[in-house]
PDB file of N, CA and C in Angstrom:
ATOM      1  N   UNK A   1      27.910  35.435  92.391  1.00  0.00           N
ATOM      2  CA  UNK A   1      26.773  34.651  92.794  1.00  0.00           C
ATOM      3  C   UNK A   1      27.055  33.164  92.651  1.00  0.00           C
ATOM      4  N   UNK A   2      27.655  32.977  91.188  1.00  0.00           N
ATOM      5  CA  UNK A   2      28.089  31.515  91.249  1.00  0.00           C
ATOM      6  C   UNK A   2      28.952  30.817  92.472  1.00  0.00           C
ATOM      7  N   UNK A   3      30.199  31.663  92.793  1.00  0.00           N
ATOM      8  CA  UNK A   3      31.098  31.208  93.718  1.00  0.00           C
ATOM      9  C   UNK A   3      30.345  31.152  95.236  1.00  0.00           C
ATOM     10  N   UNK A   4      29.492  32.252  94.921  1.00  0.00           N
ATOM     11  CA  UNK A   4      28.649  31.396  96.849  1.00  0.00           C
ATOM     12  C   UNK A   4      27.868  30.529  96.864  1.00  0.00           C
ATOM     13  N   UNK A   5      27.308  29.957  95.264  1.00  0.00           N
ATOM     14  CA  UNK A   5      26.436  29.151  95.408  1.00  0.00           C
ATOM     15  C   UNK A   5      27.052  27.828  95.435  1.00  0.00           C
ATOM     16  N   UNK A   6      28.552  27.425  94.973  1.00  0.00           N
ATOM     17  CA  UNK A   6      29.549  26.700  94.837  1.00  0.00           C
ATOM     18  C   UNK A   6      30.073  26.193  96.159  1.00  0.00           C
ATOM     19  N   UNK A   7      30.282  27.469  96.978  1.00  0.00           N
ATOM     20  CA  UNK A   7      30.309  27.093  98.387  1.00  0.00           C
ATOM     21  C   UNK A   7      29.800  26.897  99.040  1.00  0.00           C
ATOM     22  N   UNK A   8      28.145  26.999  99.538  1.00  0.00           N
ATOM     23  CA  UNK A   8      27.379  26.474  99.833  1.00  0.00           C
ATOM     24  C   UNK A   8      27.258  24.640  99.696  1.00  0.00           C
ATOM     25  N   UNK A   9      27.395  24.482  98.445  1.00  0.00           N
ATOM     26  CA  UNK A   9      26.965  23.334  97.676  1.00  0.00           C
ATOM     27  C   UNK A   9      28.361  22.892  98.615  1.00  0.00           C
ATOM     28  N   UNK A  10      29.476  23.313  98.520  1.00  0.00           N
ATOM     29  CA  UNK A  10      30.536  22.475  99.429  1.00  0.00           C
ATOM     30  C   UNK A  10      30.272  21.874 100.340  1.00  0.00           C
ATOM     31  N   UNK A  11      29.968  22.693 101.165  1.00  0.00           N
ATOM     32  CA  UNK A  11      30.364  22.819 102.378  1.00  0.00           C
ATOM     33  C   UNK A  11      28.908  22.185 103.133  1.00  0.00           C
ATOM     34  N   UNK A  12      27.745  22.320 102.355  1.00  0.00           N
ATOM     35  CA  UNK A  12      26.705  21.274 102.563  1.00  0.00           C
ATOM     36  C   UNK A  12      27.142  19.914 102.059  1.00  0.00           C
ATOM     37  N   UNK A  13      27.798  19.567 101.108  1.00  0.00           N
ATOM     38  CA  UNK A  13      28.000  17.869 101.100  1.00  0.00           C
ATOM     39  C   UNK A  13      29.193  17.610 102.177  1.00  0.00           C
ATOM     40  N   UNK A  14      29.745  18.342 102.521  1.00  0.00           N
ATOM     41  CA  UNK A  14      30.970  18.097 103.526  1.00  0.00           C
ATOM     42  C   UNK A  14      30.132  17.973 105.309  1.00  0.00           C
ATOM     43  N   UNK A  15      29.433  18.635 105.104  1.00  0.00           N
ATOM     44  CA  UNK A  15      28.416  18.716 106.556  1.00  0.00           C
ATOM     45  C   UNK A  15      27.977  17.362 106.325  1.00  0.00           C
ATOM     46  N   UNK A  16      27.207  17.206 104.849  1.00  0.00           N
ATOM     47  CA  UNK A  16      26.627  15.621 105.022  1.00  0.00           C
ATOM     48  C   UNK A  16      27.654  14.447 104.966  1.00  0.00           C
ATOM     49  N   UNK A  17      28.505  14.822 104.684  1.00  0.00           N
ATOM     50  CA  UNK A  17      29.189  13.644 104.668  1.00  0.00           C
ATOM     51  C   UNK A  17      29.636  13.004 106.400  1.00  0.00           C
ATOM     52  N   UNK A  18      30.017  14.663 106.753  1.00  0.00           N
ATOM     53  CA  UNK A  18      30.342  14.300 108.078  1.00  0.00           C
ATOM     54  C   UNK A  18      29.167  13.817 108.722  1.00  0.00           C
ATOM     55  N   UNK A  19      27.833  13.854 108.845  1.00  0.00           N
ATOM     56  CA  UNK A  19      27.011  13.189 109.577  1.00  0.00           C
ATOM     57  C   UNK A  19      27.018  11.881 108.975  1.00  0.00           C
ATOM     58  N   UNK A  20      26.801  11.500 107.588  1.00  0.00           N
ATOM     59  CA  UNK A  20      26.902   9.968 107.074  1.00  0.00           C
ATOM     60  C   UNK A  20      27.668   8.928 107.790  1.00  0.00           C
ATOM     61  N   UNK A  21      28.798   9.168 108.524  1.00  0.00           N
ATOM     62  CA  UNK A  21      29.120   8.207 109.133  1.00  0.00           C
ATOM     63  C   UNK A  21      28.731   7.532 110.421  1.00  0.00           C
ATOM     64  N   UNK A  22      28.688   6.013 110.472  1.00  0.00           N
ATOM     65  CA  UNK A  22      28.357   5.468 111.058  1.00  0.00           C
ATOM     66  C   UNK A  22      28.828   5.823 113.015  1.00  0.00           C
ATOM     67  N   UNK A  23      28.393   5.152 113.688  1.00  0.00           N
ATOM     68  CA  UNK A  23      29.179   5.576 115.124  1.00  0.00           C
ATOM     69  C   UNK A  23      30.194   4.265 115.510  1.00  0.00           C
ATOM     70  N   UNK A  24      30.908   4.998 115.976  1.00  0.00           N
ATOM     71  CA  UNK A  24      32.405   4.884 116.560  1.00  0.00           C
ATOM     72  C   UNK A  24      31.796   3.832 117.550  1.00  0.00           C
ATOM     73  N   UNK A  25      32.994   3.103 117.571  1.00  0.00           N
ATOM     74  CA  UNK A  25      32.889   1.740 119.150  1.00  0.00           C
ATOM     75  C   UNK A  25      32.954   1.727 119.783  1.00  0.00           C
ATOM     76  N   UNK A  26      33.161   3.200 120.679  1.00  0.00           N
ATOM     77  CA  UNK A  26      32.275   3.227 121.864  1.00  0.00           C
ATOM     78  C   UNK A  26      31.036   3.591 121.978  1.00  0.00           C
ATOM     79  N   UNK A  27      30.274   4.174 121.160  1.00  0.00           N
ATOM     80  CA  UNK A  27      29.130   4.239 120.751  1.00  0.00           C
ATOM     81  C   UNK A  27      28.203   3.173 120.999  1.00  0.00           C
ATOM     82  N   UNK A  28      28.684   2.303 119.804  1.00  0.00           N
ATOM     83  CA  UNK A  28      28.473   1.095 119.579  1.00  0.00           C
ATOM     84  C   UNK A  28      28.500   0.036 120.939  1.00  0.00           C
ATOM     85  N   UNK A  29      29.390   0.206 121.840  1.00  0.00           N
ATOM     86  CA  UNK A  29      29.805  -0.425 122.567  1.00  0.00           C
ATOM     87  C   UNK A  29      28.701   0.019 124.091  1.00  0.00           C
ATOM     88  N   UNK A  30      28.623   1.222 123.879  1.00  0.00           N
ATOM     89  CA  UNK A  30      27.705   1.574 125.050  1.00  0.00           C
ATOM     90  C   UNK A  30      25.944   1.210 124.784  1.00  0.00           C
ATOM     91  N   UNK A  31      25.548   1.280 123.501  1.00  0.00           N
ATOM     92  CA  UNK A  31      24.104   0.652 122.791  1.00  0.00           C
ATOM     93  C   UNK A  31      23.868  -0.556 123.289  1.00  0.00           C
ATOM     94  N   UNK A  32      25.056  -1.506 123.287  1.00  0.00           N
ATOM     95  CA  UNK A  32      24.826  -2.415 123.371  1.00  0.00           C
ATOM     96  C   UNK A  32      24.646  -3.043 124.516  1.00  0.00           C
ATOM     97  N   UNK A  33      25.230  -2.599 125.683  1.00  0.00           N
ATOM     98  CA  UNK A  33      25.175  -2.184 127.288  1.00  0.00           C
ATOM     99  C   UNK A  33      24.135  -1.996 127.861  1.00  0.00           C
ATOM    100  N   UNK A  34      23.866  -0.668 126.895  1.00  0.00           N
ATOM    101  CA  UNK A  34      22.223  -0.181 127.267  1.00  0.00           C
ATOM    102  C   UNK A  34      20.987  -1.830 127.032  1.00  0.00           C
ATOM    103  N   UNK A  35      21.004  -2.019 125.630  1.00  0.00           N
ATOM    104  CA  UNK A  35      20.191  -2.682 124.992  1.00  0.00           C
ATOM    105  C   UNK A  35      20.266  -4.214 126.285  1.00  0.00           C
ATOM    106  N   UNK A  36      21.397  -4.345 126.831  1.00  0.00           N
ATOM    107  CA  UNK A  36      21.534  -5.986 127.702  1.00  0.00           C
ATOM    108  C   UNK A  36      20.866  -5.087 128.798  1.00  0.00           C
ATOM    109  N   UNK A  37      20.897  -4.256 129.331  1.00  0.00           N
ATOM    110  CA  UNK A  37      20.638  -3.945 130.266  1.00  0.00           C
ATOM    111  C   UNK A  37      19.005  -3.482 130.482  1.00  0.00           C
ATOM    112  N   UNK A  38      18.240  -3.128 129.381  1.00  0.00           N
ATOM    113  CA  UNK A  38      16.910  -2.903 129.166  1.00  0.00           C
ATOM    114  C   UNK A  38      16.418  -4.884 129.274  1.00  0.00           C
ATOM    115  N   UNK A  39      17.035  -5.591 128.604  1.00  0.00           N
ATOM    116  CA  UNK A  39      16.866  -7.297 128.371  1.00  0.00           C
ATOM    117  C   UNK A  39      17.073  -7.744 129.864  1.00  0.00           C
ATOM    118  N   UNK A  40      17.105  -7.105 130.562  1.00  0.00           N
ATOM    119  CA  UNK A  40      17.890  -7.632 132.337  1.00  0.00           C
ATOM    120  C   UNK A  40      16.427  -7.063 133.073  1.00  0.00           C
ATOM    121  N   UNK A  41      16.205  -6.007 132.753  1.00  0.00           N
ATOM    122  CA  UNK A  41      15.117  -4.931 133.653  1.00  0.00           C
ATOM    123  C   UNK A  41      13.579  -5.669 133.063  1.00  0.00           C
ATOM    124  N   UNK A  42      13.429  -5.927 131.635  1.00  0.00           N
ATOM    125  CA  UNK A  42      12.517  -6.471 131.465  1.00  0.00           C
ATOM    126  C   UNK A  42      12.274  -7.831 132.034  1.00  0.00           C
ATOM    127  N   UNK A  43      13.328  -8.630 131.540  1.00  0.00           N
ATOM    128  CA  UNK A  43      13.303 -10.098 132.489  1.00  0.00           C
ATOM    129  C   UNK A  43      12.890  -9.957 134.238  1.00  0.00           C
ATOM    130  N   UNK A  44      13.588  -9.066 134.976  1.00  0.00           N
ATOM    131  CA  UNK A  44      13.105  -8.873 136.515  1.00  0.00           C
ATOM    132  C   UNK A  44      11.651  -8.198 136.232  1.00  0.00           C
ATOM    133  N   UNK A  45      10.944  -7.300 135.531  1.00  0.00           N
ATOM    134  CA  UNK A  45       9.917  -6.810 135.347  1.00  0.00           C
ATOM    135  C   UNK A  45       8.653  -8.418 135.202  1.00  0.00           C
ATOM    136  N   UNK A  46       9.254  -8.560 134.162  1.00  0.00           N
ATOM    137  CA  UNK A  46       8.171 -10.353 133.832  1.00  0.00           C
ATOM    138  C   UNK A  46       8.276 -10.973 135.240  1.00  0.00           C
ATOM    139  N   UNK A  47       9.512 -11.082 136.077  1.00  0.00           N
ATOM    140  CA  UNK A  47       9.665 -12.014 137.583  1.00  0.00           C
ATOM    141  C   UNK A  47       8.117 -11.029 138.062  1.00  0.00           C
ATOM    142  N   UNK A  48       8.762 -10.049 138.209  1.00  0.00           N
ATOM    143  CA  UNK A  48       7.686  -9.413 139.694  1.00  0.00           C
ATOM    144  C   UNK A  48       6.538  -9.881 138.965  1.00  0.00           C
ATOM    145  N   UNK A  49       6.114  -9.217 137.781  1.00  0.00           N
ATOM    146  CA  UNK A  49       4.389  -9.048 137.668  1.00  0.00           C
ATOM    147  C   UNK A  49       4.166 -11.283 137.818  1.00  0.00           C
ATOM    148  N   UNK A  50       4.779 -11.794 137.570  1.00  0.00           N
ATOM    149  CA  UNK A  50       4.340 -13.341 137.664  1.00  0.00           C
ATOM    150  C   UNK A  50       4.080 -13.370 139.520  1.00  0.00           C
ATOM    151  N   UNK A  51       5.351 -13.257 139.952  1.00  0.00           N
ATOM    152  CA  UNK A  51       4.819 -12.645 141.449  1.00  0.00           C
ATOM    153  C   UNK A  51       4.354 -11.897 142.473  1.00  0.00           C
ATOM    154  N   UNK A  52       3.660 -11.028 141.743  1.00  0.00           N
ATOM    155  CA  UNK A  52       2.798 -10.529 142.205  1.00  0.00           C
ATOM    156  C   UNK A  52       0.911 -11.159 141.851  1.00  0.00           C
ATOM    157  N   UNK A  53       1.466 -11.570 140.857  1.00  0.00           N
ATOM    158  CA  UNK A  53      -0.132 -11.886 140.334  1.00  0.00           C
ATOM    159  C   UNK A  53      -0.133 -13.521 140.838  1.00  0.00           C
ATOM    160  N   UNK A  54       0.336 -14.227 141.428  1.00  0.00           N
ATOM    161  CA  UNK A  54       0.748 -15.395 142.365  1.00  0.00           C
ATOM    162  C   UNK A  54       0.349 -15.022 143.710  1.00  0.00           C
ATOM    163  N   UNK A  55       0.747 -13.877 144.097  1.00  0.00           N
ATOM    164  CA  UNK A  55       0.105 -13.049 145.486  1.00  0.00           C
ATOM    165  C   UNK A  55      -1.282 -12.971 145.493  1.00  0.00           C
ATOM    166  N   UNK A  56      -1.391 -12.348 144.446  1.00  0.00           N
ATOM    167  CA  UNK A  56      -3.184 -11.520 144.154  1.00  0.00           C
ATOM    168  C   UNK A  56      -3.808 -12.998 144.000  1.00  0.00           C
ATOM    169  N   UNK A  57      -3.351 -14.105 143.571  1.00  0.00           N
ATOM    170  CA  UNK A  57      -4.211 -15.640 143.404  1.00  0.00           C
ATOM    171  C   UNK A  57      -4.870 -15.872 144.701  1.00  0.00           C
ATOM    172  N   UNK A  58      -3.345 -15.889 145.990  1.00  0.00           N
ATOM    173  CA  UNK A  58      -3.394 -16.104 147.234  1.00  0.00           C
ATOM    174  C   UNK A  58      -4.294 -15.881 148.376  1.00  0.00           C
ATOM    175  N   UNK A  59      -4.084 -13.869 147.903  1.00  0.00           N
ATOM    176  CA  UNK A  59      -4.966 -13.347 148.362  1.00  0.00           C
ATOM    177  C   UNK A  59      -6.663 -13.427 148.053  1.00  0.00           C
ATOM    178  N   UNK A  60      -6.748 -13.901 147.149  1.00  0.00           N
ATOM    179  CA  UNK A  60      -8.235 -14.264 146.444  1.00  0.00           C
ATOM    180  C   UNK A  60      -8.706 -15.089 147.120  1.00  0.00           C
ATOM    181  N   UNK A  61      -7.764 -16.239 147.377  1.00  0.00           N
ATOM    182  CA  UNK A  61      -8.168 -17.434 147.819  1.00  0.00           C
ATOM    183  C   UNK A  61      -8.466 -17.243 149.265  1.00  0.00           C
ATOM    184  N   UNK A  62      -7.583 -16.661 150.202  1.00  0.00           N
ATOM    185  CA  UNK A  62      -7.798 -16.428 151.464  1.00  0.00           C
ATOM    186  C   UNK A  62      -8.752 -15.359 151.791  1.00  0.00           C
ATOM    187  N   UNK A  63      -9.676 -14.194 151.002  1.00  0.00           N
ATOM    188  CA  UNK A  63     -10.288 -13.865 151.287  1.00  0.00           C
ATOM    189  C   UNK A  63     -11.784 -14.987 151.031  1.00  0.00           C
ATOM    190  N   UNK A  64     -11.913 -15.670 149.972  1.00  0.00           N
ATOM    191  CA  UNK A  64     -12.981 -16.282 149.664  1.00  0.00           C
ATOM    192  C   UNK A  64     -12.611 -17.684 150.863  1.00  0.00           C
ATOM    193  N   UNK A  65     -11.909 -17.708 151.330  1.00  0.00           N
ATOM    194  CA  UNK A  65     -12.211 -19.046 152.539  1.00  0.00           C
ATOM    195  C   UNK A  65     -12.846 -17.991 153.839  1.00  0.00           C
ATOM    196  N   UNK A  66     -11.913 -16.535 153.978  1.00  0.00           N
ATOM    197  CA  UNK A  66     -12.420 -16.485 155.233  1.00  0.00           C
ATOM    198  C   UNK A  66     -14.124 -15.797 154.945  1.00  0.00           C
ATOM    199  N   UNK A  67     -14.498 -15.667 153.849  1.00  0.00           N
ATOM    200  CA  UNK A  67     -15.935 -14.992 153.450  1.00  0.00           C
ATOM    201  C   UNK A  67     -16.550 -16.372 153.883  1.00  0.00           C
ATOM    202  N   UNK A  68     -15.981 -17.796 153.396  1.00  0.00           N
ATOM    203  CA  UNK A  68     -17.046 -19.118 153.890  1.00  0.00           C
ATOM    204  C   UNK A  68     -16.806 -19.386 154.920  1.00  0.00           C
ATOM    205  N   UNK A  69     -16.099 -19.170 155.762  1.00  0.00           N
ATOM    206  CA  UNK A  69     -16.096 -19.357 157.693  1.00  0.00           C
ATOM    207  C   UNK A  69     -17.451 -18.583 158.184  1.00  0.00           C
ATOM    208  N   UNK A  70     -16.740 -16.827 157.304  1.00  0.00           N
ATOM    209  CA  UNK A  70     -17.525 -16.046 158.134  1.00  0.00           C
ATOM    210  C   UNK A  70     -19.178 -16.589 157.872  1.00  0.00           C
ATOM    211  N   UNK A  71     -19.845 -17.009 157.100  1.00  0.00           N
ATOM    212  CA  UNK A  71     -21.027 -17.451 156.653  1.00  0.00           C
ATOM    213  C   UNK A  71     -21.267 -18.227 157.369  1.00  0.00           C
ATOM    214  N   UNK A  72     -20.417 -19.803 157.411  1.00  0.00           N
ATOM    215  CA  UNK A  72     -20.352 -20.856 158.742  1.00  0.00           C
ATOM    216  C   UNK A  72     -20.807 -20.564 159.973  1.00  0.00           C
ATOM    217  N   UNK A  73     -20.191 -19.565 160.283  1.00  0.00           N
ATOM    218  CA  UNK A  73     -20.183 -18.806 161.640  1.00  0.00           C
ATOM    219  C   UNK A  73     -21.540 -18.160 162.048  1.00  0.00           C
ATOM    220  N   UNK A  74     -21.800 -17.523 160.884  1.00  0.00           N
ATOM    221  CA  UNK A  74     -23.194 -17.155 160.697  1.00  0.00           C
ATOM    222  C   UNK A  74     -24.731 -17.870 160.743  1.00  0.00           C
ATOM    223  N   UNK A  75     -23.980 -19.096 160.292  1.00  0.00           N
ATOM    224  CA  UNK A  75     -24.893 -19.996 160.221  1.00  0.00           C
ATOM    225  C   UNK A  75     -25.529 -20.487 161.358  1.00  0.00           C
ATOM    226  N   UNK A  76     -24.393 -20.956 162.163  1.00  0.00           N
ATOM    227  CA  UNK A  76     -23.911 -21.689 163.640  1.00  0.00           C
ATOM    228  C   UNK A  76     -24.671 -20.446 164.618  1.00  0.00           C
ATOM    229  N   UNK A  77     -24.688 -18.762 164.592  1.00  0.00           N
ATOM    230  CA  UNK A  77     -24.934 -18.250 165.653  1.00  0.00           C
ATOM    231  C   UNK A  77     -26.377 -18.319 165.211  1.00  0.00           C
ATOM    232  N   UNK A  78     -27.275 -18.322 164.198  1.00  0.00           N
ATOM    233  CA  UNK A  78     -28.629 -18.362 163.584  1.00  0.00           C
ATOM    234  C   UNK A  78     -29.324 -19.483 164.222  1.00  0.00           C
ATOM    235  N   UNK A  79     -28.398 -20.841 164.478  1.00  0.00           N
ATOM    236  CA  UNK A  79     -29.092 -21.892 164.792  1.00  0.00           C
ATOM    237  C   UNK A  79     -29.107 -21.948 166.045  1.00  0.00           C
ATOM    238  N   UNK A  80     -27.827 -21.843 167.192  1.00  0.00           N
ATOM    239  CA  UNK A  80     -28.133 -21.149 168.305  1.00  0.00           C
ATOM    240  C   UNK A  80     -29.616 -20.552 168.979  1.00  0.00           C
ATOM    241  N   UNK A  81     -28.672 -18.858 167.972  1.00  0.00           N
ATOM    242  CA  UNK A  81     -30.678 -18.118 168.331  1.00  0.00           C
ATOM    243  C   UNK A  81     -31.567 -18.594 168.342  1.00  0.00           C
ATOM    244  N   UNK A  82     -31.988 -19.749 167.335  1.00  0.00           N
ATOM    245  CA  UNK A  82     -33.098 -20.257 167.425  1.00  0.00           C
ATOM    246  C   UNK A  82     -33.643 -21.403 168.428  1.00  0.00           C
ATOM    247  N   UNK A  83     -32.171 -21.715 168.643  1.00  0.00           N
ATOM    248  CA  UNK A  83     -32.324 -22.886 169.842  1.00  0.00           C
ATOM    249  C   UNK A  83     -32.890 -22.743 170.862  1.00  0.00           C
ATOM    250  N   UNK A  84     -32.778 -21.270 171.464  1.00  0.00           N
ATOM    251  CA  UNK A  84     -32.941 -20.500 172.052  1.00  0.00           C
ATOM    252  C   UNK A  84     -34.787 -20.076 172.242  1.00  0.00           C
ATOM    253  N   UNK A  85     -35.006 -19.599 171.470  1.00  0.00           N
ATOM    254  CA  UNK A  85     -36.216 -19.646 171.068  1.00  0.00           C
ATOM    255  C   UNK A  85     -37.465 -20.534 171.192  1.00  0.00           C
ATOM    256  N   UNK A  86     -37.019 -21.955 170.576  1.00  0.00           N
ATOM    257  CA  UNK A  86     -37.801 -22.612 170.821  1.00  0.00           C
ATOM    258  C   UNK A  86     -38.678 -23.292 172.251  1.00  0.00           C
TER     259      UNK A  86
END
């Protein structure tokens, strides 16, 4: 009983030991690849949403001019009609 419990106890610190070590440089080397490359996707991510929400300004603006034409317009055929009228 002792000797399997001996080996156990081995062969579990030998398992841990082998995971304890750190990773190898290509490991290392590919993390770091990854990590510039997430820093690249976010930076173009921040571009679009700034330009897009530069669009959506645009579009705000050009719907609220053509909403005050269309009113203008409205105005202009009202006074007409009435010209009309009188």
């Amino acid at each position: 009983m002792n000797k399997i419990l001996i080996a156990a106890a081995a062969s579990s610190a030998i398992f841990l030991a082998g995971c304890a070590a750190g990773p190898d440089e290509a490991t290392t080397a590919k993390m770091d690849e990854l990590s510039n490359q997430v820093s690249q996707l976010s930076q173009e991510v921040s571009s679009l949403k700034s330009e897009l929400s530069s669009q959506v300004q645009k579009a705000g603006n050009a719907a609220m001019s053509a909403q005050e034409e269309a009113a203008r317009a409205n105005d202009r055929i009202d006074n007409i009609a009435q010209s009309y009228t009188k």
